[in-house]
N, C-alpha and C. Protein backbone atom coordinates (compact mmCIF):
# COMPACT_ATOMS: atom_id res chain seq x y z
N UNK A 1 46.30 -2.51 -90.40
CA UNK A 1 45.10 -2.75 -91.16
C UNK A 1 44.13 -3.58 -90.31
N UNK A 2 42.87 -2.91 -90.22
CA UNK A 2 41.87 -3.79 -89.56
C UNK A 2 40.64 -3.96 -89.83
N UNK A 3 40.48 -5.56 -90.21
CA UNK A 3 39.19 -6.00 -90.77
C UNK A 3 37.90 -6.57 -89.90
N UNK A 4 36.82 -5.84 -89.85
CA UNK A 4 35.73 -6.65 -89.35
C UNK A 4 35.14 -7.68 -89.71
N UNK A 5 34.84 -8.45 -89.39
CA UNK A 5 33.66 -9.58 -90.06
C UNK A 5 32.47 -9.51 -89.23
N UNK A 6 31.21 -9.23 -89.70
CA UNK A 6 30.28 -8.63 -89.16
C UNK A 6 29.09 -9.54 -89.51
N UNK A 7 28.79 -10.29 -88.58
CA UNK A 7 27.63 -11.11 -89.22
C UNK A 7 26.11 -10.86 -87.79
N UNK A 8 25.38 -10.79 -88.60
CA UNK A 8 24.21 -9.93 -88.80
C UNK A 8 23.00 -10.49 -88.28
N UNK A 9 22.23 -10.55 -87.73
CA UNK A 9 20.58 -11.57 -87.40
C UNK A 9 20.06 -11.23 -85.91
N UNK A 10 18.92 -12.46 -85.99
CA UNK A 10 18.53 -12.78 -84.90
C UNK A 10 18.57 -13.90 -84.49
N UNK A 11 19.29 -14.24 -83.45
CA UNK A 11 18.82 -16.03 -82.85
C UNK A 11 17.65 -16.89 -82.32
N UNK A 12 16.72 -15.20 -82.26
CA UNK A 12 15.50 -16.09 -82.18
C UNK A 12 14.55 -16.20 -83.32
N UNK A 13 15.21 -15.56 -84.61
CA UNK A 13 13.95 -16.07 -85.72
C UNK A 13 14.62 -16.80 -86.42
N UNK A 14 15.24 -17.91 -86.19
CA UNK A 14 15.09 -19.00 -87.10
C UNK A 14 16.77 -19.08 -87.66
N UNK A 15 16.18 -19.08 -89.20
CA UNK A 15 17.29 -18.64 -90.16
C UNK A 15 17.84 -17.04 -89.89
N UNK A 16 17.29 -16.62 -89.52
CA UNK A 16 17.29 -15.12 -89.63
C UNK A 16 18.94 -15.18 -88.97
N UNK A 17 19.11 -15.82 -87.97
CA UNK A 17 20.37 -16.25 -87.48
C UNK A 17 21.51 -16.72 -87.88
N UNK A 18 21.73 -16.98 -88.97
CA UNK A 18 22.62 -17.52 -89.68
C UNK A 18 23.66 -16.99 -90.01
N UNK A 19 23.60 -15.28 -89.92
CA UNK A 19 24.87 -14.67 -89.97
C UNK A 19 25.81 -14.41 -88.55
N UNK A 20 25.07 -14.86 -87.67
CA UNK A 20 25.58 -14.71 -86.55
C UNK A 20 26.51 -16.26 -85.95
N UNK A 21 25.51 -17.86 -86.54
CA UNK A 21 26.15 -18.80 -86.63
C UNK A 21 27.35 -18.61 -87.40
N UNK A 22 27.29 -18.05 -88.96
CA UNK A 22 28.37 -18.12 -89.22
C UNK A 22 29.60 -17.12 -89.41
N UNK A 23 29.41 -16.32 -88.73
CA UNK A 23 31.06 -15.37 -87.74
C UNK A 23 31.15 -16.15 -86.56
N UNK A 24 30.63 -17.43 -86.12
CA UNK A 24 31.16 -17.65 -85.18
C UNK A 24 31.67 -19.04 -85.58
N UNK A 25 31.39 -19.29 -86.41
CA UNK A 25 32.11 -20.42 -86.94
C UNK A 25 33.69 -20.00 -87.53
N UNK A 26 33.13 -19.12 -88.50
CA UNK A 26 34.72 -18.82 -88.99
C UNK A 26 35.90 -17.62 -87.93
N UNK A 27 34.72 -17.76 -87.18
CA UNK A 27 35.90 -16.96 -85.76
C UNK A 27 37.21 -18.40 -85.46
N UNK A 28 36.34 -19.38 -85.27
CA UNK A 28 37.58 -20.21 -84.67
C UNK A 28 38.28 -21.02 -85.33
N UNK A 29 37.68 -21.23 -86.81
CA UNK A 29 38.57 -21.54 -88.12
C UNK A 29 39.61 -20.63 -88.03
N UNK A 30 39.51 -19.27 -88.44
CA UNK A 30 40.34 -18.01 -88.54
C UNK A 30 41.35 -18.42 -87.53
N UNK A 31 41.13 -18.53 -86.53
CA UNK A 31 42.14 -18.90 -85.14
C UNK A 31 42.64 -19.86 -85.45
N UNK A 32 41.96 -21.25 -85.66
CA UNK A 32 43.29 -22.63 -85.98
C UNK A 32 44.07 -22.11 -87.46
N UNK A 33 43.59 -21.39 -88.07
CA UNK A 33 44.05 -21.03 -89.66
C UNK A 33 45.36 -20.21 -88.99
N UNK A 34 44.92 -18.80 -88.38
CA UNK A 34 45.90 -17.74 -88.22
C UNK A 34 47.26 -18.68 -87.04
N UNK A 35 46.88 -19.09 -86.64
CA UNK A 35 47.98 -19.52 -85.39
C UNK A 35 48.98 -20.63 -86.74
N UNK A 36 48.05 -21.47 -86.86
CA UNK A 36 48.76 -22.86 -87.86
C UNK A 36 50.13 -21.71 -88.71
N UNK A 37 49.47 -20.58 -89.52
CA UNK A 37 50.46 -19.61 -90.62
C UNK A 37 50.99 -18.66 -89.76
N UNK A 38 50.74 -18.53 -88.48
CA UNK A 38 51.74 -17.82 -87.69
C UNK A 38 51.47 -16.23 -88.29
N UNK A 39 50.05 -16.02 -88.78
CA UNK A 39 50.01 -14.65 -89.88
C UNK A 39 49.58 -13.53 -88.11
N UNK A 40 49.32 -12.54 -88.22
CA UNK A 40 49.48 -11.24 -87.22
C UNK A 40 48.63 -10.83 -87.76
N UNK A 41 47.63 -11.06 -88.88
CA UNK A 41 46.69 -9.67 -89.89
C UNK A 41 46.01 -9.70 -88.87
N UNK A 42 44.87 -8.39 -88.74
CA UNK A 42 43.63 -7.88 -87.05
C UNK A 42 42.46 -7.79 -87.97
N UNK A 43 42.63 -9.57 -87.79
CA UNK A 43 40.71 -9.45 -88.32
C UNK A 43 40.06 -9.87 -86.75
N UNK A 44 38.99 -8.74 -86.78
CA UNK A 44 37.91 -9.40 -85.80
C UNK A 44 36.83 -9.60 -86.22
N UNK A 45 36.66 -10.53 -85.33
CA UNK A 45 34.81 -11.19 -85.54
C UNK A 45 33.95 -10.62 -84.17
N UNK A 46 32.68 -10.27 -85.05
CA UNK A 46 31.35 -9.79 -83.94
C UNK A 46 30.03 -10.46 -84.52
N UNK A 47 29.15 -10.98 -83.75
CA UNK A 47 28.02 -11.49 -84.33
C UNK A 47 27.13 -10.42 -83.68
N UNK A 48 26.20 -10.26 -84.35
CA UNK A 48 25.62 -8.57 -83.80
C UNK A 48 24.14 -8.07 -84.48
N UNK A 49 23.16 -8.59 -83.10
CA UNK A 49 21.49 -8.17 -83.30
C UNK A 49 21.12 -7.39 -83.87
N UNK A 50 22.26 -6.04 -83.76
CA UNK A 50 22.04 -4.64 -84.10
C UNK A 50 21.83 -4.26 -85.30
N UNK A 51 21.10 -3.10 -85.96
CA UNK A 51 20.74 -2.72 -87.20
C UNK A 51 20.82 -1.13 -86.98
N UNK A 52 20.71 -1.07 -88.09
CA UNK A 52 21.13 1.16 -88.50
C UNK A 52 22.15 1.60 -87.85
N UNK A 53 21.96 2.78 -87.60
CA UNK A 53 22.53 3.58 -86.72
C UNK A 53 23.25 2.88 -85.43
N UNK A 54 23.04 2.04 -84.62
CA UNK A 54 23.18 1.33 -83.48
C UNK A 54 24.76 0.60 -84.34
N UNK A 55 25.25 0.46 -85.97
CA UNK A 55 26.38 -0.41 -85.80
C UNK A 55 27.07 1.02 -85.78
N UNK A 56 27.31 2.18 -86.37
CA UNK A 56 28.16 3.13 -86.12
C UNK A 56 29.04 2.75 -85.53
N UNK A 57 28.80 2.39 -84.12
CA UNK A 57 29.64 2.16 -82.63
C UNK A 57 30.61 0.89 -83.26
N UNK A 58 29.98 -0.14 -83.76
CA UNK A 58 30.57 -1.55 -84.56
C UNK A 58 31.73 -1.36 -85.14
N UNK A 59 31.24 -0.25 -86.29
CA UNK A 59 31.83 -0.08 -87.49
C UNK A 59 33.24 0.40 -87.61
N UNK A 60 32.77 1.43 -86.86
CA UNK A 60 33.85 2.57 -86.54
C UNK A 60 35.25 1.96 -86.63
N UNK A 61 36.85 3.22 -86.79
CA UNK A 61 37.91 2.11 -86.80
C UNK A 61 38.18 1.16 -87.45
N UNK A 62 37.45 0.72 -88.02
CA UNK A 62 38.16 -0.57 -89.27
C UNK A 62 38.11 -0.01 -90.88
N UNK A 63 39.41 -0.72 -91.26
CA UNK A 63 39.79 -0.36 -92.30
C UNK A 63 38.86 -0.95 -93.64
N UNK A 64 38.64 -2.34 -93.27
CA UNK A 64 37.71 -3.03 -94.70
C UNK A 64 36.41 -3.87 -93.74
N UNK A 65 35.41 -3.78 -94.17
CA UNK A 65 34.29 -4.83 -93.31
C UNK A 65 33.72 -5.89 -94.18
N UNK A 66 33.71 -7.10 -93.82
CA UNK A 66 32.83 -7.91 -94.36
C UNK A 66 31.67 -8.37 -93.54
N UNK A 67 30.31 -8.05 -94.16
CA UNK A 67 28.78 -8.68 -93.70
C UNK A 67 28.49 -9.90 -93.95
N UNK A 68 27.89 -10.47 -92.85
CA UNK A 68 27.36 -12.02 -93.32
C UNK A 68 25.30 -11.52 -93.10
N UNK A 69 24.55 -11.77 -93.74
CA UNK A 69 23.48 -11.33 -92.99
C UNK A 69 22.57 -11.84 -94.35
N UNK A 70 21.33 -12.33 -94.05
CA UNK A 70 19.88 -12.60 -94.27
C UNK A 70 19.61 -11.60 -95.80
N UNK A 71 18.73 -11.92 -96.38
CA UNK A 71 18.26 -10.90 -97.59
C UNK A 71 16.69 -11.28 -98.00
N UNK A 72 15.96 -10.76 -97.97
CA UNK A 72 14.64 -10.87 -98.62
C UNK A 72 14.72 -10.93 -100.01
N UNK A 73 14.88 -11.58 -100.89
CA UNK A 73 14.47 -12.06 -102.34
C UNK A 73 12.86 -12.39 -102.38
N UNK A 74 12.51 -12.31 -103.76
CA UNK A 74 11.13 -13.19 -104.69
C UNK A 74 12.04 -14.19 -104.36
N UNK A 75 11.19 -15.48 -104.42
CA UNK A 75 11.10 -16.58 -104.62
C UNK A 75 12.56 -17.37 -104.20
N UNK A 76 12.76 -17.21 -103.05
CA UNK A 76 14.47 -17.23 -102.65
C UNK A 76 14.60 -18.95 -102.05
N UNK A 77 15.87 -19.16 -102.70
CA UNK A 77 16.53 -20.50 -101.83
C UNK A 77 17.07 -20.84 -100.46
N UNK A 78 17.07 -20.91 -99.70
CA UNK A 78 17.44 -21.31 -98.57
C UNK A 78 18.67 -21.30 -98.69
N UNK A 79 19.27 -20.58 -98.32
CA UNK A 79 21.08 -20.84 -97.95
C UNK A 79 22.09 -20.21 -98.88
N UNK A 80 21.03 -19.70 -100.41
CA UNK A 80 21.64 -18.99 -101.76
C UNK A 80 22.93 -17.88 -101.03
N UNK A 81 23.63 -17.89 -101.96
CA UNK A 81 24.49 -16.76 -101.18
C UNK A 81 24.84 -16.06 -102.82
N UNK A 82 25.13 -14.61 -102.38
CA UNK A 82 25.41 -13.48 -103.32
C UNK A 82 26.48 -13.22 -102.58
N UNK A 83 27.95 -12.27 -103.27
CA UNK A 83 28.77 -11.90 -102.99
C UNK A 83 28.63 -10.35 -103.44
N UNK A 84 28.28 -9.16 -102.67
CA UNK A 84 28.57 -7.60 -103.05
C UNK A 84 29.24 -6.97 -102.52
N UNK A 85 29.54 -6.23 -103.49
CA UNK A 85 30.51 -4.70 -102.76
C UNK A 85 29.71 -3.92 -102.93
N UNK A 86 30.31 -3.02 -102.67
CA UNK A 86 29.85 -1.18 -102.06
C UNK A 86 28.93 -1.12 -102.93
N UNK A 87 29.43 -1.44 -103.96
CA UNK A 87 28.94 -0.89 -105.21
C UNK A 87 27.53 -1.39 -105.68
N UNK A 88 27.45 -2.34 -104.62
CA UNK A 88 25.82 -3.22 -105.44
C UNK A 88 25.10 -3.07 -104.26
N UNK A 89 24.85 -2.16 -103.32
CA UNK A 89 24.48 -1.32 -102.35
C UNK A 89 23.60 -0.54 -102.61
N UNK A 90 22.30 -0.64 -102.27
CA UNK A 90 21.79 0.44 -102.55
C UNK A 90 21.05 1.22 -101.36
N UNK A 91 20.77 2.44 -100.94
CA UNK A 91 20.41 3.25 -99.89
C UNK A 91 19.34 3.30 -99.78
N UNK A 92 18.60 2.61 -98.15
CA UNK A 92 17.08 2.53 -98.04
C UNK A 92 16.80 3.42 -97.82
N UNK A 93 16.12 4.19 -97.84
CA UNK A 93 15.87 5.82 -96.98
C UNK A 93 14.34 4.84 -95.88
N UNK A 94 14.43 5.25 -94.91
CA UNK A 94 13.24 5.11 -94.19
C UNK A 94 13.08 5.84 -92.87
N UNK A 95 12.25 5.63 -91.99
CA UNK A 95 11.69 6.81 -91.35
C UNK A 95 11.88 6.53 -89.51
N UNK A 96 12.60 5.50 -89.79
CA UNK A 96 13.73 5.29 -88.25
C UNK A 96 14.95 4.72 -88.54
N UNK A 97 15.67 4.46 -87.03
CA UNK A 97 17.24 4.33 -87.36
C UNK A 97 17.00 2.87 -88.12
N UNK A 98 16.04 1.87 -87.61
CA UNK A 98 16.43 0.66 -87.96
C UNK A 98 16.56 0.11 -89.46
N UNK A 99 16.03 1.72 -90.45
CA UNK A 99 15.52 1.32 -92.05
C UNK A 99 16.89 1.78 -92.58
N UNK A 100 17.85 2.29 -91.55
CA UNK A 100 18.87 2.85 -92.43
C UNK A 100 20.10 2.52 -92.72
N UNK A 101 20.59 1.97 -94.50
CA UNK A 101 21.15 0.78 -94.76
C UNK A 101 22.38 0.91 -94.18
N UNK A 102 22.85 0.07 -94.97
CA UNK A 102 24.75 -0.04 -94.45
C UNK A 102 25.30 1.15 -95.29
N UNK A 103 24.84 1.10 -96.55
CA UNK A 103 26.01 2.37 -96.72
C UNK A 103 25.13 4.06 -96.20
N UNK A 104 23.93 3.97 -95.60
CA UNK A 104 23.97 5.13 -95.02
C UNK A 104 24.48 5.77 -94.06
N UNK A 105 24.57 4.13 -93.23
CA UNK A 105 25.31 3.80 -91.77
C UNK A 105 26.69 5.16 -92.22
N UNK A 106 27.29 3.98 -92.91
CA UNK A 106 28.66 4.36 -93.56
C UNK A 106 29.31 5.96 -93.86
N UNK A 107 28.02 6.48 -94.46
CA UNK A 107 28.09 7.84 -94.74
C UNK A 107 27.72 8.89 -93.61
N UNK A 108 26.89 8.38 -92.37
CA UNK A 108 26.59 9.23 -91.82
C UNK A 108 27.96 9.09 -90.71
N UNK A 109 28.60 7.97 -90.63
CA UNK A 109 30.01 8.46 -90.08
C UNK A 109 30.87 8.84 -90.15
N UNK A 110 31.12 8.42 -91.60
CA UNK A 110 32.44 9.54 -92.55
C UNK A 110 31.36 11.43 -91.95
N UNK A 111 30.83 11.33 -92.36
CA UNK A 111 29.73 12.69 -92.02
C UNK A 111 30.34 13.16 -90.22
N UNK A 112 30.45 12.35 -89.68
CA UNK A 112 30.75 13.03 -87.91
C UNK A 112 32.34 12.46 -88.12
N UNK A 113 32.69 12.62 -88.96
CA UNK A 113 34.16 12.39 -88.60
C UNK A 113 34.64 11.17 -88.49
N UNK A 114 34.34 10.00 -87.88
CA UNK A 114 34.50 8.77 -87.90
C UNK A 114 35.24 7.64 -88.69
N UNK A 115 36.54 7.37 -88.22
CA UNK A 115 36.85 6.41 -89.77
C UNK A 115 35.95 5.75 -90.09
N UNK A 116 35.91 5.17 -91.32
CA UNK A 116 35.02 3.84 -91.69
C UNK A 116 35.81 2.91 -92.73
N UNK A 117 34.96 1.72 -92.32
CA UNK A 117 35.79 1.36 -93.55
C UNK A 117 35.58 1.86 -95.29
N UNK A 118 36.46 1.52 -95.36
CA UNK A 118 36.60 1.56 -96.84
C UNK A 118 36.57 0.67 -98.51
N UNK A 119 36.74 -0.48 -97.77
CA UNK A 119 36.16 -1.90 -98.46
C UNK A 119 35.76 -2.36 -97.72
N UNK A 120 34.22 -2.70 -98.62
CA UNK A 120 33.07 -3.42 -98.21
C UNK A 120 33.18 -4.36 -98.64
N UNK A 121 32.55 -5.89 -98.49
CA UNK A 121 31.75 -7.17 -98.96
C UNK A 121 30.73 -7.23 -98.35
N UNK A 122 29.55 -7.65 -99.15
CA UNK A 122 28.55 -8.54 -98.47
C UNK A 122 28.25 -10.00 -98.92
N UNK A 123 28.21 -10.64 -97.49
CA UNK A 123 27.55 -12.01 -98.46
C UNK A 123 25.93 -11.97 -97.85
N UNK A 124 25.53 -12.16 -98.97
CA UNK A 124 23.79 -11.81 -98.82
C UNK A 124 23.04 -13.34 -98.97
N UNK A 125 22.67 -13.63 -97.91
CA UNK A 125 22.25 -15.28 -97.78
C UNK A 125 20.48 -15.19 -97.90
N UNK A 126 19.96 -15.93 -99.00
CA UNK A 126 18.51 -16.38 -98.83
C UNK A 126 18.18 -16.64 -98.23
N UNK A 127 16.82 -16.62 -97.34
CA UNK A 127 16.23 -17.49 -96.57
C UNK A 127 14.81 -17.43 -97.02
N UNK A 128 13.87 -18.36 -96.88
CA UNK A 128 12.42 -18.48 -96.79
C UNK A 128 11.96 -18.12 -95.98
N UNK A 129 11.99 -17.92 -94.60
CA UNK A 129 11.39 -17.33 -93.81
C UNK A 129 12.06 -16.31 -92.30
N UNK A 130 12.17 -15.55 -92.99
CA UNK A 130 12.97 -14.91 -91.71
C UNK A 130 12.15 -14.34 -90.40
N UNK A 131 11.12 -14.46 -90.26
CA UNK A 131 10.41 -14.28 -89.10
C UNK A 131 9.75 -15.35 -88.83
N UNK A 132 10.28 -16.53 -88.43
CA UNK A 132 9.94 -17.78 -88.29
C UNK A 132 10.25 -17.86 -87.07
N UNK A 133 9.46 -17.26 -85.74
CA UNK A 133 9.55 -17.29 -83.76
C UNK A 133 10.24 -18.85 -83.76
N UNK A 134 11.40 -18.92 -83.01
CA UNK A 134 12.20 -20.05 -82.66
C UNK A 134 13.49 -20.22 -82.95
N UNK A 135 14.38 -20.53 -81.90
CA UNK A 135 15.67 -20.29 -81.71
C UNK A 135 16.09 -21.91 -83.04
N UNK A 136 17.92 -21.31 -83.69
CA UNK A 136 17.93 -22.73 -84.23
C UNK A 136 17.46 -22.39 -86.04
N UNK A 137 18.47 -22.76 -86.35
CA UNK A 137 18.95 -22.98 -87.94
C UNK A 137 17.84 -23.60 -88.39
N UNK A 138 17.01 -23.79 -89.62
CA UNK A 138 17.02 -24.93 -90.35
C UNK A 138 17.62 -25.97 -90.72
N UNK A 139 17.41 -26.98 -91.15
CA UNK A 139 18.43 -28.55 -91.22
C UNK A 139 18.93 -27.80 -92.97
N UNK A 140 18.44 -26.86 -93.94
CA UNK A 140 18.37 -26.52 -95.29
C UNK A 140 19.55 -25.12 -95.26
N UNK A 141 19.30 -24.66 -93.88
CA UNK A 141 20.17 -23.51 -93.63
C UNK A 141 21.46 -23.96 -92.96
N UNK A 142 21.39 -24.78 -92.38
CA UNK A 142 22.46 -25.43 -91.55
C UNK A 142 23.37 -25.88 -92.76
N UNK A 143 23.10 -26.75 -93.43
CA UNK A 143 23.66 -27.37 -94.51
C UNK A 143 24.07 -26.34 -95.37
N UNK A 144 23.60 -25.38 -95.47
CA UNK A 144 24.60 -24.38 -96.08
C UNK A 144 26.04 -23.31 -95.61
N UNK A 145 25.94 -23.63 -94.35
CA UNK A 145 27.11 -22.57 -93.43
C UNK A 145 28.44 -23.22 -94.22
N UNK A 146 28.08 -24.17 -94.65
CA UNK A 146 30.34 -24.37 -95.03
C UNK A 146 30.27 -23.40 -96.25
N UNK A 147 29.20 -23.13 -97.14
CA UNK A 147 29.20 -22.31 -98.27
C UNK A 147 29.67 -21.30 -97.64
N UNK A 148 28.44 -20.73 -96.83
CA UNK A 148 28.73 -18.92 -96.21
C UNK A 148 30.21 -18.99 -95.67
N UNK A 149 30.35 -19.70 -94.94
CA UNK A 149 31.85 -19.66 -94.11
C UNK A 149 33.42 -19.75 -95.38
N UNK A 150 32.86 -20.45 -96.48
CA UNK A 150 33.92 -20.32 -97.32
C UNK A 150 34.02 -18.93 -98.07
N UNK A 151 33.16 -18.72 -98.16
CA UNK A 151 32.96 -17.31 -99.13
C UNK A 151 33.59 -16.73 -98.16
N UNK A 152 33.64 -16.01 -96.88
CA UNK A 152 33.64 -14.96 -96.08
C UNK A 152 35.69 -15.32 -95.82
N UNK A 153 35.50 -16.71 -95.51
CA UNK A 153 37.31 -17.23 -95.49
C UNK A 153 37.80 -16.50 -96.94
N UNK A 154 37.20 -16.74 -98.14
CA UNK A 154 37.88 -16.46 -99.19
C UNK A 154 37.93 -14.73 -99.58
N UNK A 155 37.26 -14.43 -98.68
CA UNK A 155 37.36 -12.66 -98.59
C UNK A 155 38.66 -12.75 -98.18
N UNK A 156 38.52 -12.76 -96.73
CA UNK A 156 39.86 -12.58 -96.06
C UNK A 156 41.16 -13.12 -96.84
N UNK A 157 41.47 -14.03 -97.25
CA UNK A 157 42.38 -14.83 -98.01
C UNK A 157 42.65 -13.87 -99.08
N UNK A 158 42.29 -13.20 -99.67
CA UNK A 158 42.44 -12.37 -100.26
C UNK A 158 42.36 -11.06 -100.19
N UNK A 159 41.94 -10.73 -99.17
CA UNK A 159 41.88 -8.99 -99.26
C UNK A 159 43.15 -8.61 -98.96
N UNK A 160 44.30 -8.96 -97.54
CA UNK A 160 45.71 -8.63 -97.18
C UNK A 160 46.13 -7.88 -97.95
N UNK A 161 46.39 -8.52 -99.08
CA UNK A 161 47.39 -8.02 -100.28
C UNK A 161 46.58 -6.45 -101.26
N UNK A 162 45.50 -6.69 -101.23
CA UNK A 162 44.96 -5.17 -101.77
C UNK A 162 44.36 -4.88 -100.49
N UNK A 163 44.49 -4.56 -99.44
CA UNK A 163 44.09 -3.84 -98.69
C UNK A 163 45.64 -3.35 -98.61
N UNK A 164 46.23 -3.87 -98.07
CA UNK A 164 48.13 -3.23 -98.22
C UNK A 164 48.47 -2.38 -99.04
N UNK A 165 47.74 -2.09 -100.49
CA UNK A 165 48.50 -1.54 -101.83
C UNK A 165 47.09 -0.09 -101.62
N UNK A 166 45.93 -0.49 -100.67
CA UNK A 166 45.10 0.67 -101.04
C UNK A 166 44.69 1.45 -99.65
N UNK A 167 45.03 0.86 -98.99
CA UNK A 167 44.38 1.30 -97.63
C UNK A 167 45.44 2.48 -96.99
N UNK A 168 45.14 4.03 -96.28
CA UNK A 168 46.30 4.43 -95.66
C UNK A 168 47.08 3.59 -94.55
């Protein structure tokens, strides 16, 4: 069984970065965690610029994925986090690779043959300004990574056991 953790941005706009700070945070938690329980499960971590079509290559091969990545809301909090599955997904249609969502991603590789995964999460993090030119968290976004990083730990902590009972 093999899980991605896929966190999402840019490091040079700001917050926009934050999914990429935090897969790399819980990359080396995961490591003092997995070694301390002596556990073998194949989760990997990627922090990754890329959008549309361009994760295919990412995606591919893993059995369940979890996203860490940015969200445009009305009137949004800094650091808010949402927890979705597949299911609260909805398909952007747009008119290059970069408009085209995760679960189109998803479908257009089941479509060429491609494993994919098969359980999704997203954690969908607020920000106020995601095109804000400049490398570097907010002090409002910063202060929120133990949230994002717990949510994404508490995926994993729990998926093992139903990914085991559902996954081939």
């Amino acid at each position: 069984m093999r899980i991605l953790v896929l966190g999402l941005g840019n490091d040079f706009y700001g917050d926009d970065g934050v999914g990429l700070e935090a897969v790399r945070m819980l990359e080396r938690e995961w490591a003092e965690a997995a070694f301390a329980k002596g556990t073998n499960w194949a989760v990997e971590f990627e922090a990754c610029p890329l959008t549309g079509l361009a994760l295919l290559d990412v995606v591919a091969g893993f059995d369940a994925l979890v996203v860490i990545d940015t969200v445009r809301r009305p009137d949004p909090a800094t650091g808010r986090i949402r927890v979705l599955g597949a299911e609260d997904l909805r398909d952007v249609p747009g008119p290059s690779p970069h408009y085209v969502s995760i679960p189109q991603t998803l479908a257009i590789g089941r479509g060429l043959g491609l494993r994919m995964p098969e359980r999704i999460k997203i954690i969908a993090v607020e920000a106020k300004n995601l095109y804000r030119l400049g490398e570097g968290l907010t002090a409002e976004m910063r202060g929120a990574l133990p949230e994002i990083v717990a949510a994404a730990r508490g995926i994993l902590e729990n998926w093992p056991a139903v990914l085991r009972d559902t996954c081939p």
